[in-house]
Protein backbone atom coordinates (compact mmCIF):
# COMPACT_ATOMS: atom_id res chain seq x y z
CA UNK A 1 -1.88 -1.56 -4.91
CA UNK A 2 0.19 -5.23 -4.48
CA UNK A 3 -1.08 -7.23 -1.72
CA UNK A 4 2.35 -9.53 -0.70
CA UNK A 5 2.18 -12.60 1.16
CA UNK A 6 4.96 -14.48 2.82
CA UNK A 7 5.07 -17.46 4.22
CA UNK A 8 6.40 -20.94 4.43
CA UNK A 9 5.73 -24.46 5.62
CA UNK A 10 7.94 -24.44 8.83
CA UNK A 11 8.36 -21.89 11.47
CA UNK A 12 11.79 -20.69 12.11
CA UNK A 13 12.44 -19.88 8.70
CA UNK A 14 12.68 -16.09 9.46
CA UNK A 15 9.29 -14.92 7.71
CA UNK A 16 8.85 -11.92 9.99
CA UNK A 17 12.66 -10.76 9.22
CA UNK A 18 11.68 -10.77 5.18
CA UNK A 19 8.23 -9.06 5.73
CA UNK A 20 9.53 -6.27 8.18
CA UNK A 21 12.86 -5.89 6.18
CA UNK A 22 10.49 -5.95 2.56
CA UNK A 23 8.11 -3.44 3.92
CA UNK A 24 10.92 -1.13 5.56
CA UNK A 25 12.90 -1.41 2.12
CA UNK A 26 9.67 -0.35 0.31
CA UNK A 27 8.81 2.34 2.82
CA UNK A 28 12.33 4.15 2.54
CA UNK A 29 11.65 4.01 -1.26
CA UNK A 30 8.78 6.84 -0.62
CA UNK A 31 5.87 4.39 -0.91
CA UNK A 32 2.76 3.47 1.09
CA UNK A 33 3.38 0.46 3.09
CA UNK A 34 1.03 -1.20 5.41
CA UNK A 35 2.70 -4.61 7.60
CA UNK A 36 -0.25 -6.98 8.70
CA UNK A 37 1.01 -9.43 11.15
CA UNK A 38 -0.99 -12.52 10.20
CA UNK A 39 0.86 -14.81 12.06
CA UNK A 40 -2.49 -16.29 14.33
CA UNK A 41 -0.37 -17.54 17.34
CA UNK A 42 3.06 -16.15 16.26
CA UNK A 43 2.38 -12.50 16.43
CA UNK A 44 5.56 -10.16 16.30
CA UNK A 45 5.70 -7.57 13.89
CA UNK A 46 4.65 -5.59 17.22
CA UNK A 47 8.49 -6.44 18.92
CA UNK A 48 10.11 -5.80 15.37
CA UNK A 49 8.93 -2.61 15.27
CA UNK A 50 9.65 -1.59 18.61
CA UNK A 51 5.91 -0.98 19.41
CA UNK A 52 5.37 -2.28 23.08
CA UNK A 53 1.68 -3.32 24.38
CA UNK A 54 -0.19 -2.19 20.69
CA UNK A 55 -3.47 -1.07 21.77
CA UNK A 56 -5.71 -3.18 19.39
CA UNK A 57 -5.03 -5.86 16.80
CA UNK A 58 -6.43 -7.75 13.88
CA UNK A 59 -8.62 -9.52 15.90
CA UNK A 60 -10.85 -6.62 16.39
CA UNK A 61 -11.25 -6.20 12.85
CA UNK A 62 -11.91 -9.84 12.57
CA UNK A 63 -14.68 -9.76 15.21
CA UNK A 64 -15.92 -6.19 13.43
CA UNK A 65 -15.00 -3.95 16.28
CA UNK A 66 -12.82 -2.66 14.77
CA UNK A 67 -11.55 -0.81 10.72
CA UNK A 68 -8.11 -1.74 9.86
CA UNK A 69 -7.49 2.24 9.15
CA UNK A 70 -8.63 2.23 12.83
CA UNK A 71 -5.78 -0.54 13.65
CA UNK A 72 -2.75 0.73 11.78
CA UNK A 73 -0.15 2.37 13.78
CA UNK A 74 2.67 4.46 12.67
CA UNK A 75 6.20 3.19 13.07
CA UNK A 76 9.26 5.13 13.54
CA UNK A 77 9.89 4.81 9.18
CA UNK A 78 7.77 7.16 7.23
CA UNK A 79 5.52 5.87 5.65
CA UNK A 80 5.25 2.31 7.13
CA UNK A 81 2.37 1.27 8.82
CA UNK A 82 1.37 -1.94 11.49
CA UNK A 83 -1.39 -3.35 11.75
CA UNK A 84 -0.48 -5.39 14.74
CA UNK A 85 -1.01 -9.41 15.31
CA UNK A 86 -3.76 -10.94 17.55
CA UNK A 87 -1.63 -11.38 20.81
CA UNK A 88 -3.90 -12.47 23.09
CA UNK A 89 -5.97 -14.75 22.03
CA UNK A 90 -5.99 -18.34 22.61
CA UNK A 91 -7.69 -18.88 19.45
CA UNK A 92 -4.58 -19.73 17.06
CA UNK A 93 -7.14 -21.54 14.21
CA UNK A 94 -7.23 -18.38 12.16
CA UNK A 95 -9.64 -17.05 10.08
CA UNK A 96 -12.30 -18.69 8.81
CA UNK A 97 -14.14 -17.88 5.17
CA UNK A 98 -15.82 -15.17 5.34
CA UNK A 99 -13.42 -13.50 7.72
CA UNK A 100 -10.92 -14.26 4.73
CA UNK A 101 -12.56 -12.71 2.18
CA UNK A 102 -13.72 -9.64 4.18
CA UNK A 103 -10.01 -8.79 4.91
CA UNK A 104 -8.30 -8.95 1.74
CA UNK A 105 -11.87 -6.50 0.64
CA UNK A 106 -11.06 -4.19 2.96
CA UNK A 107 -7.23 -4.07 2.35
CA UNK A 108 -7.79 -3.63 -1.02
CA UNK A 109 -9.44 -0.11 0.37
CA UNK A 110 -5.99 0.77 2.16
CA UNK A 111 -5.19 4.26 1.16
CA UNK A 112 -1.32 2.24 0.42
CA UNK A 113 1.07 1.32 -2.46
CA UNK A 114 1.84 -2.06 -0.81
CA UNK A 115 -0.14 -4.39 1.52
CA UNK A 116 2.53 -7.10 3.22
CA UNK A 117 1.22 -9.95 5.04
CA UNK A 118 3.15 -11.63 7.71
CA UNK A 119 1.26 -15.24 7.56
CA UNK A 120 1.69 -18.30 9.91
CA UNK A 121 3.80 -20.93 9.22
CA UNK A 122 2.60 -24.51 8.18
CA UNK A 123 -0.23 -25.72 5.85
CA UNK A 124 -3.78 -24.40 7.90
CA UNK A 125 -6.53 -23.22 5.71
CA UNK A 126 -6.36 -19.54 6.54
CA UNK A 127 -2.70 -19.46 5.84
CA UNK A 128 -2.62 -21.54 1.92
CA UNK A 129 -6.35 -19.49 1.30
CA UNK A 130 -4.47 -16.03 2.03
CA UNK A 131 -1.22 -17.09 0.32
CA UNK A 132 -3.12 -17.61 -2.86
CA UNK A 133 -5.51 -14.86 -2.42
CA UNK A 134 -2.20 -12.33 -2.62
CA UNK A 135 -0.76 -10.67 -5.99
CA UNK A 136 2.92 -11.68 -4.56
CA UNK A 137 3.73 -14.68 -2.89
CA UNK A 138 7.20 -15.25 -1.01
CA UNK A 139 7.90 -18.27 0.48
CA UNK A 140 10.98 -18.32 3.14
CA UNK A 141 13.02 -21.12 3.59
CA UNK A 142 16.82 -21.68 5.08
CA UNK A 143 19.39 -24.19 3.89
CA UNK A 144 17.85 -27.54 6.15
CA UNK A 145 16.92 -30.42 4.78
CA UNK A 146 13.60 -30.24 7.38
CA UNK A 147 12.92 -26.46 5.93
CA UNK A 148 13.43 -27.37 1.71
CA UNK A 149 10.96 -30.40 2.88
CA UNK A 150 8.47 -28.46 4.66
CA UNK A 151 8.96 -25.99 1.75
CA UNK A 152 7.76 -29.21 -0.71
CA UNK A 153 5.16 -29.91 1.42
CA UNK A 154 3.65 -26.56 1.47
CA UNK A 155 3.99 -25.88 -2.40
CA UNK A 156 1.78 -29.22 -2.91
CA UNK A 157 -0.81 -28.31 -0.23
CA UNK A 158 -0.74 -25.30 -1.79
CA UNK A 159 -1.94 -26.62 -4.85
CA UNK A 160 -4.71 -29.33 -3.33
CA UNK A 161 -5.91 -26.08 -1.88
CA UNK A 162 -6.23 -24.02 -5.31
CA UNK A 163 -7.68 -27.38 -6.81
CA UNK A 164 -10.17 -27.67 -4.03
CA UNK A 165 -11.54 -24.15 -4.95
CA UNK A 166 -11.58 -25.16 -8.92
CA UNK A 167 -13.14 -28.21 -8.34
CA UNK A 168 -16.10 -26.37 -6.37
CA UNK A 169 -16.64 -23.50 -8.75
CA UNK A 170 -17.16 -25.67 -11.09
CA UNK A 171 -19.26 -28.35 -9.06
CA UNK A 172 -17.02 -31.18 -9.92
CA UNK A 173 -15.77 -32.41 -6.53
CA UNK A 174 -17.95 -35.67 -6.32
CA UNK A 175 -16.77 -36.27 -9.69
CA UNK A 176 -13.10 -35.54 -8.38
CA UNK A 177 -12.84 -37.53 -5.27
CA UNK A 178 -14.60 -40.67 -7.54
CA UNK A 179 -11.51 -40.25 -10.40
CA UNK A 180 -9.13 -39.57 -7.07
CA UNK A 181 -9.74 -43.01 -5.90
CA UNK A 182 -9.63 -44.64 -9.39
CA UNK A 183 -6.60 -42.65 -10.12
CA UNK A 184 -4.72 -46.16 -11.11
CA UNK A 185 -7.09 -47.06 -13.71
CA UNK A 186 -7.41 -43.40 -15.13
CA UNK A 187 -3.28 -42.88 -15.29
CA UNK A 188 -3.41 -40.48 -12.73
CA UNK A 189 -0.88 -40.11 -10.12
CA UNK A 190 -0.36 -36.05 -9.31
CA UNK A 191 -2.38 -33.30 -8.98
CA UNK A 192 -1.31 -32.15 -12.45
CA UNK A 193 -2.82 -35.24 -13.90
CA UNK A 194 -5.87 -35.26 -12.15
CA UNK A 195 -5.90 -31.16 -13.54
CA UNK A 196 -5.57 -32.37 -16.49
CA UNK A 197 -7.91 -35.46 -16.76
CA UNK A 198 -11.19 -33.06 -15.65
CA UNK A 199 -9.85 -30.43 -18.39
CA UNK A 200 -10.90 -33.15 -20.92
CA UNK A 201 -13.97 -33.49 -19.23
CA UNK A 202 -14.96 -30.49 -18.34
CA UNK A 203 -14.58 -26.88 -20.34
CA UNK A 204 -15.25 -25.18 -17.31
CA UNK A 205 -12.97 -26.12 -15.39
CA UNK A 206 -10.02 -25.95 -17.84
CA UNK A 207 -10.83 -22.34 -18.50
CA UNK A 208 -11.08 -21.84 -14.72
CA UNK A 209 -7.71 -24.08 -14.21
CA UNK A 210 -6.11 -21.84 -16.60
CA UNK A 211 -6.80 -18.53 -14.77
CA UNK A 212 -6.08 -19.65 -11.37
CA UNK A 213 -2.85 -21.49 -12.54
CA UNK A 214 -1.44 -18.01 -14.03
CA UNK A 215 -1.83 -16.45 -10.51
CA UNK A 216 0.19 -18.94 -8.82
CA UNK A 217 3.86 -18.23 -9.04
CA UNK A 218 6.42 -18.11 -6.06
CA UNK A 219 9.26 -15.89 -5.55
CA UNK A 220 11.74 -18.24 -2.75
CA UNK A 221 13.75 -16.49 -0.34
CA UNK A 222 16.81 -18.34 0.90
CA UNK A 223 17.58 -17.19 4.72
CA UNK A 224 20.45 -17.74 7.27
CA UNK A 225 23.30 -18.28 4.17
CA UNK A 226 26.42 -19.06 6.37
CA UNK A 227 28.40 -20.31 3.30
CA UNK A 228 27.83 -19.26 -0.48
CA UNK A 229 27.96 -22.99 -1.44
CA UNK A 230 24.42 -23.05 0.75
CA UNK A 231 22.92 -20.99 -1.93
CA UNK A 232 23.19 -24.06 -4.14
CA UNK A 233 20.68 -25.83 -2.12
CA UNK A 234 17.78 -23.20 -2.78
CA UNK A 235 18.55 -23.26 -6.51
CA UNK A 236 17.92 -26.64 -5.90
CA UNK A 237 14.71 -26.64 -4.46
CA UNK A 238 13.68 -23.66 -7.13
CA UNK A 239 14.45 -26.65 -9.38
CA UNK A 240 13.01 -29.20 -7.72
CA UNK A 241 9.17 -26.75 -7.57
CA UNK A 242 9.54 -26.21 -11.49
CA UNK A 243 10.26 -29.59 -12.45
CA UNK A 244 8.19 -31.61 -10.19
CA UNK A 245 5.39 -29.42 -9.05
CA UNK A 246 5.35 -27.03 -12.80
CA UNK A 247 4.96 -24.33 -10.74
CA UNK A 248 6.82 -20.81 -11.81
CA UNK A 249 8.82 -19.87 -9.29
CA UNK A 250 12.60 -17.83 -9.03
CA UNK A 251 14.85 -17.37 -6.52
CA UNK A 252 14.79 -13.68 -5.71
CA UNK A 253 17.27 -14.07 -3.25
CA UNK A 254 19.21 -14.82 -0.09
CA UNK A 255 20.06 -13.03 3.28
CA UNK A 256 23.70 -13.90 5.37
CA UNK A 257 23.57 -14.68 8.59
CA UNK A 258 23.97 -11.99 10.67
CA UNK A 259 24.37 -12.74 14.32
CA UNK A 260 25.12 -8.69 14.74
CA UNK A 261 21.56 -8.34 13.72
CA UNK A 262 20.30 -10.75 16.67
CA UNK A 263 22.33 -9.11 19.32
CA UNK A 264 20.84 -5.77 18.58
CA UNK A 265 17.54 -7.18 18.52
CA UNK A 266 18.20 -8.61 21.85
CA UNK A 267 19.09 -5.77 23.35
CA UNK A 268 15.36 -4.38 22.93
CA UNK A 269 16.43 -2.12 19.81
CA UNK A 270 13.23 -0.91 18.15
CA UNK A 271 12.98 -1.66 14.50
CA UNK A 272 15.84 -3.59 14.35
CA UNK A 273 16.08 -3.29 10.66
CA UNK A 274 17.28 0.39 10.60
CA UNK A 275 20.37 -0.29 12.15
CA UNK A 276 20.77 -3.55 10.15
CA UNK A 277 24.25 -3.88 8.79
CA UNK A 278 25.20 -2.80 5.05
CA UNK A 279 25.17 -6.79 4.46
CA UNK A 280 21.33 -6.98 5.85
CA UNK A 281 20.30 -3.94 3.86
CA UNK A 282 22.42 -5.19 0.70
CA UNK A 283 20.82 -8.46 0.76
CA UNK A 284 17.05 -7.34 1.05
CA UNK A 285 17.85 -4.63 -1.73
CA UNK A 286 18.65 -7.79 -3.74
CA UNK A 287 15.76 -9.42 -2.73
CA UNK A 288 13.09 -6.64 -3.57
CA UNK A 289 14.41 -6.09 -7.24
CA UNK A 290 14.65 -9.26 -7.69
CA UNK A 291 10.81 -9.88 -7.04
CA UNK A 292 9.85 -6.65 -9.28
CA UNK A 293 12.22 -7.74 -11.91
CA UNK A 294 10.53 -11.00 -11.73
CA UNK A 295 7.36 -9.98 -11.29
CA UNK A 296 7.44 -7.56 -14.56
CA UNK A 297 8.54 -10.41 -16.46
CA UNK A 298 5.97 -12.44 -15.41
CA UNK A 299 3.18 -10.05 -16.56
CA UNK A 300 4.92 -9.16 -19.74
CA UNK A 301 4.59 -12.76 -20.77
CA UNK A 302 1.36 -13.81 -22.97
C-alpha cells in the first residue's frame, strides 16, 4: 500500500482537484483507492464526489466513535472509496499527536492499493506532520508569484518540522536552540547547516538525519496553466527547492485551465472528474506516470 499526501502552502491552489482526479485515475486503473478528505476546515471531497449530507466523517474516527472501514463510502467509480471531511465542526486546529499517529496506523490496515490524503492548506502542525508521515508527497501550486512563495515557505517549514522531530529523538534540542542562537559564530545560517553542524557532533543524529532526509522528496504539480510559457515558472520553482532547499523534488506535471470543467461542476454534476474533458484526463494521466516514473527512480537509487 502507498499512503499519498497532497498539499501546499496556500489555499486555492486546487489540491482537492489533484487528489480526486489522482485517486479517480488510479481507481479506473483497477486498483484499491481510498480518498481521505483531510482538509480540517476545508472539507470537500464530499461535493466532488457528488455525495450530499455524508452520514459520518473523520471526526468520528478521530474522537474513536467511529473505524475508518466504518466511514468509507462508495462513490459512483469502482473501486474508489471516501472517507469524508469533518464538516461540522468548528474545531479547524486539526489533529493533534496521538490522533496523528493513530490514523496513518489504522490506514495502513485499509484493505486498499492506495491511501490519498486531501490535507489543509498552509503550514499547521497536523498538516507538515501528515505530509511527512506519507510515502508520496505532492505539493500543488499555480503560476502566482503569492502561490511559488507560499510553496517556499511551506518546503522550509517543512523541513524545521522534520528537524524538530530529529532533534528530539535524539535529545538534542537544548543543544539546538543554544547553536540556533549562536548560529553567527558557528557559520551557520540554514537549516542545512545547522543539520550538518550536530552531524559532527552527534552520530545519532546524523544516522537519524540520513534516514529521515531519504524520505523527503516532493513531486510539484503545476495547476491552472493558461499559457505553456507558465510552465516555465514551476520548472523554476522545482529549481529554486533543489538548489536552495537540497531537497529532491520533480515536476510531475501540469493541468490547463479548464473553465468547461468549472461550469459542470457548477451545475451540481457529481464527480465532476468523469466527465472531465480529454485535456483534464490527458493532463492527470501525465501527472500519475510521472510520479511512478519518478518514484521508481527514486527507490532504484542507492
Amino acid at each position: 500500500m502507498l499512503i499519498w499526501a497532497v498539499g501546499g502552502g496556500k489555499g486555492g491552489t486546487g489540491k482537492s482537484l489533484v487528489s480526486n482526479g489522482l485517486a479517480l485515475r488510479l481507481a479506473e486503473r483497477s486498483r484499491r483507492v481510498v480518498l481521505v478528505d483531510a482538509d480540517f476546515g476545508g472539507a470537500n471531497q464530499h461535493t466532488y464526489c457528488g455525495l450530499r449530507n455524508p452520514p459520518a466523517n473523520l471526526g468520528r474516527f478521530l474522537d474513536g466513535k467511529a473505524t475508518l472501514e466504518e466511514l468509507a463510502l462508495d462513490t459512483r467509480v469502482p473501486g474508489l472509496q471516501l472517507v469524508p471531511g469533518n464538516l461540522n465542526s468548528a474545531n479547524t486546529d486539526g489533529m493533534n499527536s496521538a490522533q496523528k499517529l493513530k490514523l496513518f496506523r489504522h490506514l495502513r490496515r485499509l484493505e486498499a492499493d492506495h491511501v490519498i490524503l486531501d490535507l489543509g492548506a498552509g503550514t499547521q502542525y497536523d498538516t507538515l506532520d501528515a505530509f511527512l508521515l506519507a510515502d508520496v508527497k505532492v505539493a500543488v501550486i499555480t503560476p502566482e508569484p503569492l502561490s511559488i512563495e507560499n510553496f517556499y515557505l511551506f518546503v522550509k517549514n517543512l523541513q524545521y518540522r522534520q528537524l524538530s522531530g530529529i532533534l528530539a529523538e535524539a535529545h538534542l534540542r537544548d543543544q539546538a536552540r543554544t547553536i540556533w542562537k549562536e548560529r553567527a559564530a558557528h557559520g551557520i545560517a540554514t537549516v542545512q547547516d545547522l543539520a550538518r553542524h550536530l552531524s559532527d557532533l552527534s552520530p545519532a543524529f546524523a544516522e537519524a538525519y540520513r534516514r529521515e532526509q531519504g524520505k523527503l522528496k516532493l513531486h510539484l504539480v503545476l495547476n491552472e496553466v493558461r499559457e505553456f510559457r507558465q510552465v516555465d515558472q514551476g520548472r523554476a520553482a522545482r529549481s529554486a527547492v533543489v538548489k536552495f532547499f537540497h531537497l529532491p523534488t520533480e515536476m510531475a506535471g501540469f493541468i490547463h485551465h479548464d473553465k468547461d470543467m468549472w461550469n459542470q461542476f457548477g451545475q451540481g454534476s457529481s464527480l465532476v472528474l468523469q466527465g472531465a474533458s480529454f485535456a483534464l484526463r490527458n493532463d492527470l494521466d501525465s501527472i500519475l506516470e510521472g510520479i511512478l516514473r519518478t518514484r521508481a527512480r527514486w527507490e532504484a537509487q542507492p
